[in-house]
Each structure stands twice: as structure tokens, then as C-alpha cells.
PDB file of N, CA and C in Angstrom:
ATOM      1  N   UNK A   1      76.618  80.500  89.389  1.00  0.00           N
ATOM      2  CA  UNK A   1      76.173  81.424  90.392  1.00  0.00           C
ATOM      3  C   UNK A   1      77.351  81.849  91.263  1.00  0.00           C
ATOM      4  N   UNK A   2      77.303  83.296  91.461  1.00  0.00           N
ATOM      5  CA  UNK A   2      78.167  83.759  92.439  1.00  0.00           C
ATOM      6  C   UNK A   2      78.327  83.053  94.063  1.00  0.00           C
ATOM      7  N   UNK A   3      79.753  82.520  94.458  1.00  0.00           N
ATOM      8  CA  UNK A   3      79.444  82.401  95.790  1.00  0.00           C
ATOM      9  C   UNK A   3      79.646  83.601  96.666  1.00  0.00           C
ATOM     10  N   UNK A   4      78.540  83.891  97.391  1.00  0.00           N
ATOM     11  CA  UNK A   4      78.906  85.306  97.961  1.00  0.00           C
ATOM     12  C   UNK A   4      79.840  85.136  99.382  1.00  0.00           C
ATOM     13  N   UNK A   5      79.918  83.865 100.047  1.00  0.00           N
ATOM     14  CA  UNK A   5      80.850  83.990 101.050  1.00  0.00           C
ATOM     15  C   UNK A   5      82.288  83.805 100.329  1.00  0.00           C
ATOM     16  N   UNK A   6      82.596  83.474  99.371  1.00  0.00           N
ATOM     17  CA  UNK A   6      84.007  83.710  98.702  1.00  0.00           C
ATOM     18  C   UNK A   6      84.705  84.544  98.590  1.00  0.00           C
ATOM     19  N   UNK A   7      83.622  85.461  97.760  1.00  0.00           N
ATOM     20  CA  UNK A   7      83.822  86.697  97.426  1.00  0.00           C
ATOM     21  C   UNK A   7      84.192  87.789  98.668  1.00  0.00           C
ATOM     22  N   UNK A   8      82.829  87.689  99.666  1.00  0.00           N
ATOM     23  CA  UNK A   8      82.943  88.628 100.767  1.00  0.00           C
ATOM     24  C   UNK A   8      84.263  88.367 101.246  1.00  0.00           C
ATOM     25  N   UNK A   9      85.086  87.157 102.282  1.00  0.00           N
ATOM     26  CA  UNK A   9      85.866  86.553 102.593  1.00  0.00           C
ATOM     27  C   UNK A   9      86.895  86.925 101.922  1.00  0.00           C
ATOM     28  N   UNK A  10      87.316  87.243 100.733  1.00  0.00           N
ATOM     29  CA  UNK A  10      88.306  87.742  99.779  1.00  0.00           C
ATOM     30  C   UNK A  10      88.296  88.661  99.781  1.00  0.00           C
ATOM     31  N   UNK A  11      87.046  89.776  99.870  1.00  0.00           N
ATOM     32  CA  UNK A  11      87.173  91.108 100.039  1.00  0.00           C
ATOM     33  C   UNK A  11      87.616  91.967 101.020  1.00  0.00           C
ATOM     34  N   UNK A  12      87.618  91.070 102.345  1.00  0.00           N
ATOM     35  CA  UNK A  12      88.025  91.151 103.628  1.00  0.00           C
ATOM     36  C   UNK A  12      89.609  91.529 103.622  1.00  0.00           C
ATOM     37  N   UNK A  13      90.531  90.436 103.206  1.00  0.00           N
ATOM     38  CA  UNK A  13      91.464  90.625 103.119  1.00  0.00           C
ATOM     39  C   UNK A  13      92.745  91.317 102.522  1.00  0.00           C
ATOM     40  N   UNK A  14      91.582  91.589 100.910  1.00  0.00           N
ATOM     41  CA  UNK A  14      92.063  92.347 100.070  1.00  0.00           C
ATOM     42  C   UNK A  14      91.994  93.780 100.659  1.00  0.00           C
ATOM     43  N   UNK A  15      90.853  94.053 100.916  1.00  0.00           N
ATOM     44  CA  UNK A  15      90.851  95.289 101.883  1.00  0.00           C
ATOM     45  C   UNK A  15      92.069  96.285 102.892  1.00  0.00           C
ATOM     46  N   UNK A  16      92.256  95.018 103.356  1.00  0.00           N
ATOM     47  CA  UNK A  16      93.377  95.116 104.268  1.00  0.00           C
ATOM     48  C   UNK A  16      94.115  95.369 103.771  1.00  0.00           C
ATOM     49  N   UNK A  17      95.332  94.634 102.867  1.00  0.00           N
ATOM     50  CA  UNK A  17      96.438  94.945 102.068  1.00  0.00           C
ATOM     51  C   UNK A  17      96.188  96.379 101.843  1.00  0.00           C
ATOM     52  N   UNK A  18      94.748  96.458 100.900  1.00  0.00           N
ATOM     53  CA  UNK A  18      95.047  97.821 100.410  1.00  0.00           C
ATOM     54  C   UNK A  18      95.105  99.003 101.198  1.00  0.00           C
ATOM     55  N   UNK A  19      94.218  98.446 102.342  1.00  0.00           N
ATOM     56  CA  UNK A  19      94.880  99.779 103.735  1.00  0.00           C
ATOM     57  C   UNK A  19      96.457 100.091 104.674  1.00  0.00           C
ATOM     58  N   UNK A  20      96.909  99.220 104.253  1.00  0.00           N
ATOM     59  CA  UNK A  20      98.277  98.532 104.331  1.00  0.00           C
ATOM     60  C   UNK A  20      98.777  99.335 103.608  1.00  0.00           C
ATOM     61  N   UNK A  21      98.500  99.443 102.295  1.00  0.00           N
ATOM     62  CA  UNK A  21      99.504 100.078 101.325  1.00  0.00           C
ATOM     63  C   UNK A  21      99.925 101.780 101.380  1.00  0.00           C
ATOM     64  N   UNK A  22      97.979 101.722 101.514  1.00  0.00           N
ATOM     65  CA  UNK A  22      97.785 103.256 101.306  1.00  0.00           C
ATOM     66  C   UNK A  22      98.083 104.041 102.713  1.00  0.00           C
ATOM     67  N   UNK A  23      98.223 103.311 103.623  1.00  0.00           N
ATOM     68  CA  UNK A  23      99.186 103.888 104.753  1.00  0.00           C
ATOM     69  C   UNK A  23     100.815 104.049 104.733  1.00  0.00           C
ATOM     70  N   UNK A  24     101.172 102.318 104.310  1.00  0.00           N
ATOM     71  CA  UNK A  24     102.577 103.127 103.979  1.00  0.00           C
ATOM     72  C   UNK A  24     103.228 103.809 103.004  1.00  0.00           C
ATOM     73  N   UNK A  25     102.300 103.891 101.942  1.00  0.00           N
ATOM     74  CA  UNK A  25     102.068 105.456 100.980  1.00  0.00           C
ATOM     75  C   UNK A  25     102.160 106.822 101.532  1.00  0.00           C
ATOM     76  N   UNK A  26     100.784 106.882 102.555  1.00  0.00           N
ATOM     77  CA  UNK A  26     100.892 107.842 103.115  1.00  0.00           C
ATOM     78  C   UNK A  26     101.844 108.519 104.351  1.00  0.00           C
ATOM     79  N   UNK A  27     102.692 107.365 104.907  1.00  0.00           N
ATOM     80  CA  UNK A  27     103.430 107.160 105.734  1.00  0.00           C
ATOM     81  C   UNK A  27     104.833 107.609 105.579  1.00  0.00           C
ATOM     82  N   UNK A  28     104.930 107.246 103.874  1.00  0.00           N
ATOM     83  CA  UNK A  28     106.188 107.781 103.655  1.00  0.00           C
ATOM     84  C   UNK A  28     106.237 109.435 103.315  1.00  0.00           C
ATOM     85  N   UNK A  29     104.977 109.390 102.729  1.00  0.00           N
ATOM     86  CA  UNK A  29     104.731 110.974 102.182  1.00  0.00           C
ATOM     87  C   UNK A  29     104.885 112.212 103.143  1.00  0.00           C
ATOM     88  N   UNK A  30     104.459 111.527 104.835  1.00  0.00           N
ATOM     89  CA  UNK A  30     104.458 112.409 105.961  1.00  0.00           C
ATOM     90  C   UNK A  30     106.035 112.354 106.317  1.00  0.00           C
ATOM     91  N   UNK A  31     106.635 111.524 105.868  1.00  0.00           N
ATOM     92  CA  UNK A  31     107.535 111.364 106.566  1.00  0.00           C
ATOM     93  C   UNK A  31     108.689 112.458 105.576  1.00  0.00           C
ATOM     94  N   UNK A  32     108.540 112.617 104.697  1.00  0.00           N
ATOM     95  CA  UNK A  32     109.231 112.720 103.909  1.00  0.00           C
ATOM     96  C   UNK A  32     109.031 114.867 103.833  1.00  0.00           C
ATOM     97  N   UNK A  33     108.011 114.866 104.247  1.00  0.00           N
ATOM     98  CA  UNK A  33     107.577 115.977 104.389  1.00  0.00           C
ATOM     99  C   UNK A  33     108.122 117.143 106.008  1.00  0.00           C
ATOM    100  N   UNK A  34     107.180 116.003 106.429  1.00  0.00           N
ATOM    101  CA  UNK A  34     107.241 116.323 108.238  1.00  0.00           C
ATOM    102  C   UNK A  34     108.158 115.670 109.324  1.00  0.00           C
ATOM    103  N   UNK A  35     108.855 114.578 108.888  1.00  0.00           N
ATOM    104  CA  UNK A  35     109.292 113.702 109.706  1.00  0.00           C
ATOM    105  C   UNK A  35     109.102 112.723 110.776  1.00  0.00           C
ATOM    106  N   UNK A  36     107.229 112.733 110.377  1.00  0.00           N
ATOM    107  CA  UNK A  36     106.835 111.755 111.671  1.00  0.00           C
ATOM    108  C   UNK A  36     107.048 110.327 111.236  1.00  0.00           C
ATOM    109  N   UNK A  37     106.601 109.597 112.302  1.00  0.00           N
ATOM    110  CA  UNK A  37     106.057 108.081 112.088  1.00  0.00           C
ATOM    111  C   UNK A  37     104.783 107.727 111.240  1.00  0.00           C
ATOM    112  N   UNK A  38     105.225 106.316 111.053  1.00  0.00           N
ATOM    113  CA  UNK A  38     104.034 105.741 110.371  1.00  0.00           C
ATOM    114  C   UNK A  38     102.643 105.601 111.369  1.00  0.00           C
ATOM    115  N   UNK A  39     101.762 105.782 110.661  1.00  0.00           N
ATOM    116  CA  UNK A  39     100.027 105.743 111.374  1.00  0.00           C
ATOM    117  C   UNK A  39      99.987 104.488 111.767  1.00  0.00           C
ATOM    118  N   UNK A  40     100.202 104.074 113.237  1.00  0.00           N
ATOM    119  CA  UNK A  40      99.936 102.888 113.838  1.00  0.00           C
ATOM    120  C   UNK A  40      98.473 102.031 113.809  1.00  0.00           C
ATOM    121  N   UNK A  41      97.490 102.950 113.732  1.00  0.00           N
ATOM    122  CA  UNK A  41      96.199 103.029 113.503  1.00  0.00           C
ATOM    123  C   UNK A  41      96.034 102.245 112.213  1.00  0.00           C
ATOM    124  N   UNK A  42      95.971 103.119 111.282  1.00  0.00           N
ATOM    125  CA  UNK A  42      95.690 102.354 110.051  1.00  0.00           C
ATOM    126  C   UNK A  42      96.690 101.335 109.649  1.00  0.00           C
ATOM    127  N   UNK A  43      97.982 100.859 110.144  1.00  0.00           N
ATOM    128  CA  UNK A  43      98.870  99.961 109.831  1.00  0.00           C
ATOM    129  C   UNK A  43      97.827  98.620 110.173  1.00  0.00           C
ATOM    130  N   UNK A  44      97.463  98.865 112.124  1.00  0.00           N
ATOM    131  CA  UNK A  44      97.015  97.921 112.931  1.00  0.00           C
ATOM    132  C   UNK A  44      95.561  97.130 112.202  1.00  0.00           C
ATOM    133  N   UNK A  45      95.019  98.139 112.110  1.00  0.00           N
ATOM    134  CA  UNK A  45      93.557  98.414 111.471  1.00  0.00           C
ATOM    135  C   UNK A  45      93.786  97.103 109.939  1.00  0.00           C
ATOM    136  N   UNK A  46      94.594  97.538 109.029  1.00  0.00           N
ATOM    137  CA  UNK A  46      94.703  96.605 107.999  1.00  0.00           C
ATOM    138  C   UNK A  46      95.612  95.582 108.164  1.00  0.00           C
ATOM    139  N   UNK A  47      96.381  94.994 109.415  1.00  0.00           N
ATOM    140  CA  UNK A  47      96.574  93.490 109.447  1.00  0.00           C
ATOM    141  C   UNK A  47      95.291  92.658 110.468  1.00  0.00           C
ATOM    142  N   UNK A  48      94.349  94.053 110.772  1.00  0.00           N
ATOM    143  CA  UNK A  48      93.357  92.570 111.147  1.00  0.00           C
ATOM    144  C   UNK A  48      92.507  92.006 109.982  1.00  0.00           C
ATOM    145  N   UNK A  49      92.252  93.548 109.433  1.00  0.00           N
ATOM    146  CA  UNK A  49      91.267  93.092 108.105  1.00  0.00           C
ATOM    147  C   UNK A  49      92.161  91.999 107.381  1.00  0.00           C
ATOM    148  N   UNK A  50      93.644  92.002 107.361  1.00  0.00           N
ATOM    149  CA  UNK A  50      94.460  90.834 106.615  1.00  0.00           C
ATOM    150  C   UNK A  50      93.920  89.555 107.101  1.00  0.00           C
ATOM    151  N   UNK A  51      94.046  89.340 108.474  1.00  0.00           N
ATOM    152  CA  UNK A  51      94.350  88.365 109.417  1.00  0.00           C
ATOM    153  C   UNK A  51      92.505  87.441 109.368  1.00  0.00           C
ATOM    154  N   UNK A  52      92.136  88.746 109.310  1.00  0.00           N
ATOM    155  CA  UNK A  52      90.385  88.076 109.463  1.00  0.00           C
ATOM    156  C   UNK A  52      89.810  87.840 108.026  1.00  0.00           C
ATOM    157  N   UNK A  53      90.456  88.329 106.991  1.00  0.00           N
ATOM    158  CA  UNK A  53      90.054  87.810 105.717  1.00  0.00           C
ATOM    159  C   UNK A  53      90.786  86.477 105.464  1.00  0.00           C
ATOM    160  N   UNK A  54      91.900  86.156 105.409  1.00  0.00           N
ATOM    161  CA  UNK A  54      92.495  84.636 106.101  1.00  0.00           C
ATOM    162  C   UNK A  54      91.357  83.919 106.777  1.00  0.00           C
ATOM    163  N   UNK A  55      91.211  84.010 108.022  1.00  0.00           N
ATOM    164  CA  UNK A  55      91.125  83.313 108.577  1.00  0.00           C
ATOM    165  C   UNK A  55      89.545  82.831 107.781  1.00  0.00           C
ATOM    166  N   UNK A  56      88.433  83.783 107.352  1.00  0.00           N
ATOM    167  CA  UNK A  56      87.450  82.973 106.703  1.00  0.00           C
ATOM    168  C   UNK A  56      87.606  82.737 105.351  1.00  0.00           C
ATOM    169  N   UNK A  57      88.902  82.701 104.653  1.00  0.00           N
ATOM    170  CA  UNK A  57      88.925  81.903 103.900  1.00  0.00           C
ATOM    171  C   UNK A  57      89.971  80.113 103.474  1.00  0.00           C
ATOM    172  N   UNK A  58      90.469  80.203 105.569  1.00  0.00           N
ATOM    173  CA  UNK A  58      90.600  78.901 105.580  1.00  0.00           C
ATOM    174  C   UNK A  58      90.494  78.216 105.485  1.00  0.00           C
ATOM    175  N   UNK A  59      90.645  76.482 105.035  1.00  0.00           N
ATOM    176  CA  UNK A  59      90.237  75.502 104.857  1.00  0.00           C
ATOM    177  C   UNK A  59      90.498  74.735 106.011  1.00  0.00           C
ATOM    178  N   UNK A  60      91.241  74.105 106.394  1.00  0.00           N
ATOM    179  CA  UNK A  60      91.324  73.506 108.279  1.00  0.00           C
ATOM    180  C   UNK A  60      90.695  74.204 109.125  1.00  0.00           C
ATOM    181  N   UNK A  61      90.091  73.767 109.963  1.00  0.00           N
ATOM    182  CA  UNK A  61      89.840  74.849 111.430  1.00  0.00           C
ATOM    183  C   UNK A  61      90.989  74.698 112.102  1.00  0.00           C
ATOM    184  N   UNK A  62      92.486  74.541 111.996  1.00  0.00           N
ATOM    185  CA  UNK A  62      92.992  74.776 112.626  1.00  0.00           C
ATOM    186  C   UNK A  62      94.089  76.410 112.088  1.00  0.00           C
ATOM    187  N   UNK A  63      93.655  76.141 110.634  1.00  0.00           N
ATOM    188  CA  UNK A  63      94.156  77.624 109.974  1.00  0.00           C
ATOM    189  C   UNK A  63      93.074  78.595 110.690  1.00  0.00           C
ATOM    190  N   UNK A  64      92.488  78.278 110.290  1.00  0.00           N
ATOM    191  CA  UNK A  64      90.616  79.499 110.661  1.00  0.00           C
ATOM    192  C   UNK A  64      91.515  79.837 112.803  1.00  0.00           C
ATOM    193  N   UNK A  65      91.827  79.195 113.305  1.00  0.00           N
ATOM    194  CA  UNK A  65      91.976  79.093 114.402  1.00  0.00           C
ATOM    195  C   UNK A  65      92.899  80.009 114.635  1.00  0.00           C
ATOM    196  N   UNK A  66      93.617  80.008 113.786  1.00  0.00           N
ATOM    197  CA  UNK A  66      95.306  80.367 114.221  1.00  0.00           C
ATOM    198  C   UNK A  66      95.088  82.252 113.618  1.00  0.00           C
ATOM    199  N   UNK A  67      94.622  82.487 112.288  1.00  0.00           N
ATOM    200  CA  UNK A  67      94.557  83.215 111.676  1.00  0.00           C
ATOM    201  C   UNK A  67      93.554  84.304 112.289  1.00  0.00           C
ATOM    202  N   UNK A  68      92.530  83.448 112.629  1.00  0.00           N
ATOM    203  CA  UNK A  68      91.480  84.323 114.074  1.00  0.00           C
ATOM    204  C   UNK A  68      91.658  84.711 115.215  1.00  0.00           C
ATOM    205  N   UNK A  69      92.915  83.728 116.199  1.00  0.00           N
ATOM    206  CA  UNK A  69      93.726  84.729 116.839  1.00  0.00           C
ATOM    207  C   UNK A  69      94.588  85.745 116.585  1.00  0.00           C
ATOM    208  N   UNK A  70      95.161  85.405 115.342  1.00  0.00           N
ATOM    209  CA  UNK A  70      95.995  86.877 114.663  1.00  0.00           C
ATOM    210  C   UNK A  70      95.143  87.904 114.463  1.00  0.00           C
ATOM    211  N   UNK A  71      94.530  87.966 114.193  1.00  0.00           N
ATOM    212  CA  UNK A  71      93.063  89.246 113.718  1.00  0.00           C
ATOM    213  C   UNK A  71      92.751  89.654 115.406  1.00  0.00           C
ATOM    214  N   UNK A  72      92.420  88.787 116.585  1.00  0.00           N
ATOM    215  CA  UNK A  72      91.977  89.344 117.540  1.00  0.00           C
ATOM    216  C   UNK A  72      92.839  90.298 118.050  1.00  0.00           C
ATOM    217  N   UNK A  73      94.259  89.289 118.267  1.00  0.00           N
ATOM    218  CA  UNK A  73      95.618  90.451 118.472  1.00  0.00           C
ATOM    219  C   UNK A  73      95.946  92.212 118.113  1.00  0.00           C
ATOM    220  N   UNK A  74      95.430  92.116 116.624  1.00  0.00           N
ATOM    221  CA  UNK A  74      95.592  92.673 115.917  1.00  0.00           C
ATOM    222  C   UNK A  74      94.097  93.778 116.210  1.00  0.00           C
ATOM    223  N   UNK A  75      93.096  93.399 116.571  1.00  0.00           N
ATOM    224  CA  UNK A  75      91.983  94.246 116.982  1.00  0.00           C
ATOM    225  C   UNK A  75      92.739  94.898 118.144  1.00  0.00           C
ATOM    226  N   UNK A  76      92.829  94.064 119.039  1.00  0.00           N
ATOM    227  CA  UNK A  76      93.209  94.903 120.001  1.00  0.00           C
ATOM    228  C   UNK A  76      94.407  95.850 120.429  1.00  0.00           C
ATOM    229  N   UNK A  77      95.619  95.306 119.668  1.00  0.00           N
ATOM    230  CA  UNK A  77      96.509  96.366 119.351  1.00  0.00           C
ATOM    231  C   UNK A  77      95.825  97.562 118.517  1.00  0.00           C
ATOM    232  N   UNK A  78      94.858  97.425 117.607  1.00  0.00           N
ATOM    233  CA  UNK A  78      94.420  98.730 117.342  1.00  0.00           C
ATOM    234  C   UNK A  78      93.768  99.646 118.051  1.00  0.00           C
ATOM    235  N   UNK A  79      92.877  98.868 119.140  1.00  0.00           N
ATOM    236  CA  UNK A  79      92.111  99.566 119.880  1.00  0.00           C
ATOM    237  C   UNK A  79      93.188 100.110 120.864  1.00  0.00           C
ATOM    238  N   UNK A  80      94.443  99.722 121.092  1.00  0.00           N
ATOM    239  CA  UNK A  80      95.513 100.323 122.346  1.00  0.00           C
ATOM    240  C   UNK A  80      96.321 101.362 121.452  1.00  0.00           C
ATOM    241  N   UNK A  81      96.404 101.588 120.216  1.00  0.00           N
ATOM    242  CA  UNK A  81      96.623 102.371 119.520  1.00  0.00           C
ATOM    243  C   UNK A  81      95.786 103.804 119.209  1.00  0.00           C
ATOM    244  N   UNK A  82      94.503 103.376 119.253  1.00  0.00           N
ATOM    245  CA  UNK A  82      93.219 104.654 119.626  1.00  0.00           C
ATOM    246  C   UNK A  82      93.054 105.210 120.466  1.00  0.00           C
ATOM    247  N   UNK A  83      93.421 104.929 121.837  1.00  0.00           N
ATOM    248  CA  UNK A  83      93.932 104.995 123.181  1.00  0.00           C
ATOM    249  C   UNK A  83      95.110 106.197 123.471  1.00  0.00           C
TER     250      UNK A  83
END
């Protein structure tokens, strides 16, 4: 049987990376074009999804701990980035 908190928890993080990527994909493409900066937004945005897919698929609560303040950080630098 499928475990579905594994899976979800993995999907979390994988997520991230891939918003990660496809920003600095798109990041270079603007840049290369237009000359701006990279999208702080979607950079910020996919190291929490990194940080919070970590953290529930920690094994210590002191990883889960550490990895869940990285994700909060990381929320809220995005939200000062939307700003």
C-alpha cells in the first residue's frame, strides 16, 4: 500500500526544486534578453517549498525543527518580496 504522507512530503520538496529551476531558466532567459534580475518571488517561493518538504520528511525532531525554521524564513522573505 501506498504511504500517502511519503509521497505528499516528497512532493513538497520536489516541487520546490522544480520551481527553483524553472525560475532560474526563466531568469536567465530575461536576462539574456532584457537585462533584468532574477524573480525574487519565485526563487523565495521554491526554497520554502524546499525547506518545508525537508522538514516533513525528517527523521529527528530536531531536523523537522531546524528545516521548519528555514521554510518560515523563507515564507516570509517571500511575503517581503510581494511587498
Amino acid at each position: 500500500m501506498i504511504d500517502v504522507w511519503y509521497v505528499t512530503s516528497n512532493l513538497i520538496w520536489i516541487a520546490g526544486l522544480a520551481m527553483l529551476l524553472a525560475a532560474l531558466s526563466w531568469a536567465r532567459w530575461i536576462g539574456e534578453n532584457q537585462g533584468r534580475h532574477l524573480p525574487r518571488l519565485a526563487l523565495n517561493l521554491g526554497l520554502a517549498l524546499f525547506c518545508a518538504g525537508l522538514a516533513a520528511t525528517g527523521r529527528g525532531w530536531w531536523e523537522r525543527v531546524l528545516w521548519g525554521l528555514l521554510s518560515a524564513v523563507w515564507v516570509a522573505r517571500t511575503f517581503q518580496a510581494a511587498n
